[in-house]
N, C-alpha and C. Protein backbone atom coordinates (compact mmCIF):
# COMPACT_ATOMS: atom_id res chain seq x y z
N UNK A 1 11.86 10.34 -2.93
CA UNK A 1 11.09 10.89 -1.84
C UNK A 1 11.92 11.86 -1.01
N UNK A 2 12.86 11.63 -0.92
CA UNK A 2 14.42 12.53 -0.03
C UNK A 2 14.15 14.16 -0.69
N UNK A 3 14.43 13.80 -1.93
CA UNK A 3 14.09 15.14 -2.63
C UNK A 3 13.03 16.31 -2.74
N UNK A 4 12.00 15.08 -2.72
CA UNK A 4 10.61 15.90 -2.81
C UNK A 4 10.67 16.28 -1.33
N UNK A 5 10.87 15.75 -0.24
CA UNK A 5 10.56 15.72 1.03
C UNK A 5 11.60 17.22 1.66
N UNK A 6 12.98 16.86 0.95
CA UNK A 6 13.65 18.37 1.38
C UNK A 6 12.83 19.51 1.01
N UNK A 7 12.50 19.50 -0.29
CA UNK A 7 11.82 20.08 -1.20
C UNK A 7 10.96 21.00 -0.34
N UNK A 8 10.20 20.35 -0.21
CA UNK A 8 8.97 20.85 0.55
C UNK A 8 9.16 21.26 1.70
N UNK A 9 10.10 21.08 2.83
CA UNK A 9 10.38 21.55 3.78
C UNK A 9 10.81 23.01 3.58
N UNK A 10 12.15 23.14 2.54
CA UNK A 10 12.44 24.11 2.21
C UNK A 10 11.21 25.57 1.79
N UNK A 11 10.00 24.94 1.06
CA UNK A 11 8.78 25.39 0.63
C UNK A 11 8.23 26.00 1.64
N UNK A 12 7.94 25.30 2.65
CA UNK A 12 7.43 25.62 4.10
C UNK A 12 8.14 26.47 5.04
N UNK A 13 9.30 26.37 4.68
CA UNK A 13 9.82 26.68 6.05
C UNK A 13 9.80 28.47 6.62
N UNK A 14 9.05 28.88 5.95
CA UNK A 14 8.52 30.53 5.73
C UNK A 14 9.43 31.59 5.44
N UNK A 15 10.43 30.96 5.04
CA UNK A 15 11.26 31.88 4.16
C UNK A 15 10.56 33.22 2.90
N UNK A 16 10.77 34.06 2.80
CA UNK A 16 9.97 34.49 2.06
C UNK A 16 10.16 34.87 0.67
N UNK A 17 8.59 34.77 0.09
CA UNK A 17 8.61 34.15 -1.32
C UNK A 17 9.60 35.05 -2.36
N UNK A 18 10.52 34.12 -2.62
CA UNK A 18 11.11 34.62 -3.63
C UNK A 18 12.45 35.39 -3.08
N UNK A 19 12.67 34.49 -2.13
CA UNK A 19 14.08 34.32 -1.10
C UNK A 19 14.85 33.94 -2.05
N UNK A 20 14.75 32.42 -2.70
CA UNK A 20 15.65 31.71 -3.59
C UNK A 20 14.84 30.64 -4.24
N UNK A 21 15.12 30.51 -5.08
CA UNK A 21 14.86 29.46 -6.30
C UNK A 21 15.23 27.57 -5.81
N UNK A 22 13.98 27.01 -6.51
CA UNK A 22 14.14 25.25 -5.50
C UNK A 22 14.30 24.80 -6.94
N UNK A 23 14.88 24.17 -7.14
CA UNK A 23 15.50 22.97 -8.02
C UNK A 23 15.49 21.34 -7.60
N UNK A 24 14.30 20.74 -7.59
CA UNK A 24 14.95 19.00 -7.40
C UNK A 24 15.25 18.27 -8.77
N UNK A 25 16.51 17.70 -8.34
CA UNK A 25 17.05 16.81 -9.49
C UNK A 25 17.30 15.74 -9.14
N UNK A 26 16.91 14.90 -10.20
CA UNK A 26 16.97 13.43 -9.63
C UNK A 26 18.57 13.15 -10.10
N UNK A 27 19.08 11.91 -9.18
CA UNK A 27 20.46 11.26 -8.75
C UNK A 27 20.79 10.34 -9.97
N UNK A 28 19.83 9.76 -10.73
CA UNK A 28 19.90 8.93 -11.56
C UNK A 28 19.35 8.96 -13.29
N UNK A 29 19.91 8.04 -13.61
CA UNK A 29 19.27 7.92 -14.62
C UNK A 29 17.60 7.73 -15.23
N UNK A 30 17.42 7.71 -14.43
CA UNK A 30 15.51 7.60 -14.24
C UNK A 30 14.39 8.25 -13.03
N UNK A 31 13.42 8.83 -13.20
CA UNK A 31 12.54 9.63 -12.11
C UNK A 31 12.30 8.37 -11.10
N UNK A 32 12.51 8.28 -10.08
CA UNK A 32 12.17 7.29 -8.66
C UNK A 32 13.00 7.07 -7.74
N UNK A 33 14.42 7.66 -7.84
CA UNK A 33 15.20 6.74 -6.80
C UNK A 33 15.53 5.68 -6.74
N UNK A 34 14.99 5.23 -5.31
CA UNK A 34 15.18 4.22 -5.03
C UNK A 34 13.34 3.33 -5.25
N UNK A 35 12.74 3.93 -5.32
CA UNK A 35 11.73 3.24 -5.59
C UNK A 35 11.87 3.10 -6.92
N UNK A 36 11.40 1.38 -7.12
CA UNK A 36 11.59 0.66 -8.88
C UNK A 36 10.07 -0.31 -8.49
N UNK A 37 9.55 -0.44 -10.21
CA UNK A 37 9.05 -1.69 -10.42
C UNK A 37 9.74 -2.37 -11.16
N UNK A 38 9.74 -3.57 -10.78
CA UNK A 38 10.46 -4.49 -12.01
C UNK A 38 9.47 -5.64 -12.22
N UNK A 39 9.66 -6.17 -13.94
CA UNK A 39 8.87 -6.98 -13.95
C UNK A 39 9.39 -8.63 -14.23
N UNK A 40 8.36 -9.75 -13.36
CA UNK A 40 9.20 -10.82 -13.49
C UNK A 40 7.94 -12.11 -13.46
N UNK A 41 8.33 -12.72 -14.53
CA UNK A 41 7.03 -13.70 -15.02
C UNK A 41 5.86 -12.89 -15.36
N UNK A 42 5.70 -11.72 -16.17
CA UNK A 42 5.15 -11.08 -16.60
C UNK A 42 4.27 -10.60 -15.57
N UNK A 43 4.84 -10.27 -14.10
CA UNK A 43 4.21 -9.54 -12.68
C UNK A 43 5.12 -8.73 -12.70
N UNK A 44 4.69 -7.20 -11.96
CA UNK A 44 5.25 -6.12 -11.97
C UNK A 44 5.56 -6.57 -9.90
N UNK A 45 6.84 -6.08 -10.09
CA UNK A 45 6.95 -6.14 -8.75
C UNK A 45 7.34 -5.04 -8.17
N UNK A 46 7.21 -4.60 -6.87
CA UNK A 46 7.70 -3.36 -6.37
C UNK A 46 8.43 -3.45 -5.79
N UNK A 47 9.51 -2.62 -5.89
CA UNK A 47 11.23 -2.20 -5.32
C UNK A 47 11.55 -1.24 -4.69
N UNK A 48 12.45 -1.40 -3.97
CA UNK A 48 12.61 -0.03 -3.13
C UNK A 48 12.14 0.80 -2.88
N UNK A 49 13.13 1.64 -1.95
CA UNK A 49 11.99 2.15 -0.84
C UNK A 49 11.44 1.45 0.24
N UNK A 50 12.74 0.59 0.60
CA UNK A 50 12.25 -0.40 1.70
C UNK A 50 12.79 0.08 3.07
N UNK A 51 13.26 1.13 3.11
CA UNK A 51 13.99 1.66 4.53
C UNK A 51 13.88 3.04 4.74
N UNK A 52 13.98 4.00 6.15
CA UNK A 52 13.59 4.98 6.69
C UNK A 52 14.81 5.18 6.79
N UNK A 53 14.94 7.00 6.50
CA UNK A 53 16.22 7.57 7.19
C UNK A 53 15.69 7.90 8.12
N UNK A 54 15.65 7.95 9.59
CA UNK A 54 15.49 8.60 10.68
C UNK A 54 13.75 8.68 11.02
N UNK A 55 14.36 8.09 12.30
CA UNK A 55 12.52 8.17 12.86
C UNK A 55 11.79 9.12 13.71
N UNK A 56 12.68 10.04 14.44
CA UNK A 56 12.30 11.05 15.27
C UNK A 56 11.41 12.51 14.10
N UNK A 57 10.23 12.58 14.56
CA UNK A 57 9.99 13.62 13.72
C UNK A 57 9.51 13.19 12.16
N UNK A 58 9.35 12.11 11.60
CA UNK A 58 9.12 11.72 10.76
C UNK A 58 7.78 10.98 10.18
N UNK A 59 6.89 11.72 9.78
CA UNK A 59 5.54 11.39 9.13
C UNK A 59 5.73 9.82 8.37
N UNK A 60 6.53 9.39 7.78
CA UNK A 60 6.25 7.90 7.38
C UNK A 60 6.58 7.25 8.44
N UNK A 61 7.02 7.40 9.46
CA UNK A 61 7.68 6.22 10.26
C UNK A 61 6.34 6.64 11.45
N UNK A 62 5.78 7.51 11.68
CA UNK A 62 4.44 7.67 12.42
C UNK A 62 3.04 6.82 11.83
N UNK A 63 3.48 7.24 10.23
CA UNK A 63 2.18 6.67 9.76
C UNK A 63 2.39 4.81 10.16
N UNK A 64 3.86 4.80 9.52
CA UNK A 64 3.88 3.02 9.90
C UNK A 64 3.46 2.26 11.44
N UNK A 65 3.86 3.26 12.37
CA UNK A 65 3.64 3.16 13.67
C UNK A 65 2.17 2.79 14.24
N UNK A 66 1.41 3.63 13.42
CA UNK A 66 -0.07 4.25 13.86
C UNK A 66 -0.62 2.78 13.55
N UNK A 67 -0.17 2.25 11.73
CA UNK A 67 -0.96 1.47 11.09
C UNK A 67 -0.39 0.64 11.71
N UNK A 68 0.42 -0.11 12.39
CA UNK A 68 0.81 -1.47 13.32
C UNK A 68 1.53 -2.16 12.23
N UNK A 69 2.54 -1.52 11.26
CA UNK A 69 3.22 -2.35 10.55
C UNK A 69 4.27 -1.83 10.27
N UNK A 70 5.03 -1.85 11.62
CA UNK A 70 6.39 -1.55 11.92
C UNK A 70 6.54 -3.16 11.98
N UNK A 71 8.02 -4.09 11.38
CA UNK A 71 8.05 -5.64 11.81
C UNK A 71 10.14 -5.27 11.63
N UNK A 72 10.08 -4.61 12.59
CA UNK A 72 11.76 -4.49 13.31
C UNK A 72 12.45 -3.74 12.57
N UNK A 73 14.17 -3.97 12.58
CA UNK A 73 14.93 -3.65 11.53
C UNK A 73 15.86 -4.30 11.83
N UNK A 74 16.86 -3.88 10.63
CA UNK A 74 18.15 -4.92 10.32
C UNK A 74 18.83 -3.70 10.03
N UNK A 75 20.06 -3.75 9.63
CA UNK A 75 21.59 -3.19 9.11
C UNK A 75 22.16 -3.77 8.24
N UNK A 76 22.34 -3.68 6.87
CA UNK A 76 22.97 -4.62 6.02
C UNK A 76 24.71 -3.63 6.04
């Protein structure tokens, strides 16, 4: 999501077309990040993608806000 999300900013940001060339590449060995399903007792479970970089200015941490399912945070 980091990626796509620079991504698109960069897209937007009214630079004009054909300023420079966007490239996202993923970090890993597989398309998702940090978001995974894994499966366990033959249930698919969902993984990561359990934390916000930064909340000022930020459309997921508004949307979580709006929908009333903000439940704190921690620091590992």
């Amino acid at each position: 999501m980091a990626g796509l999300t620079a991504a698109n900013k960069l897209y937007k940001s009214g630079v004009k077309k054909g300023a420079f060339k966007l490239c996202v590449v993923e970090g890993g060995n597989r398309i998702g990040g940090r978001i995974n399903t894994s499966e366990f007792g033959g249930d698919k479970i969902k993984m990561g993608a359990t934390w916000i970089h930064g909340i000022a200015e930020n459309g997921h941490m508004d949307m979580i806000t709006t929908n009333r399912q903000w439940h704190g945070s921690e620091t590992a």
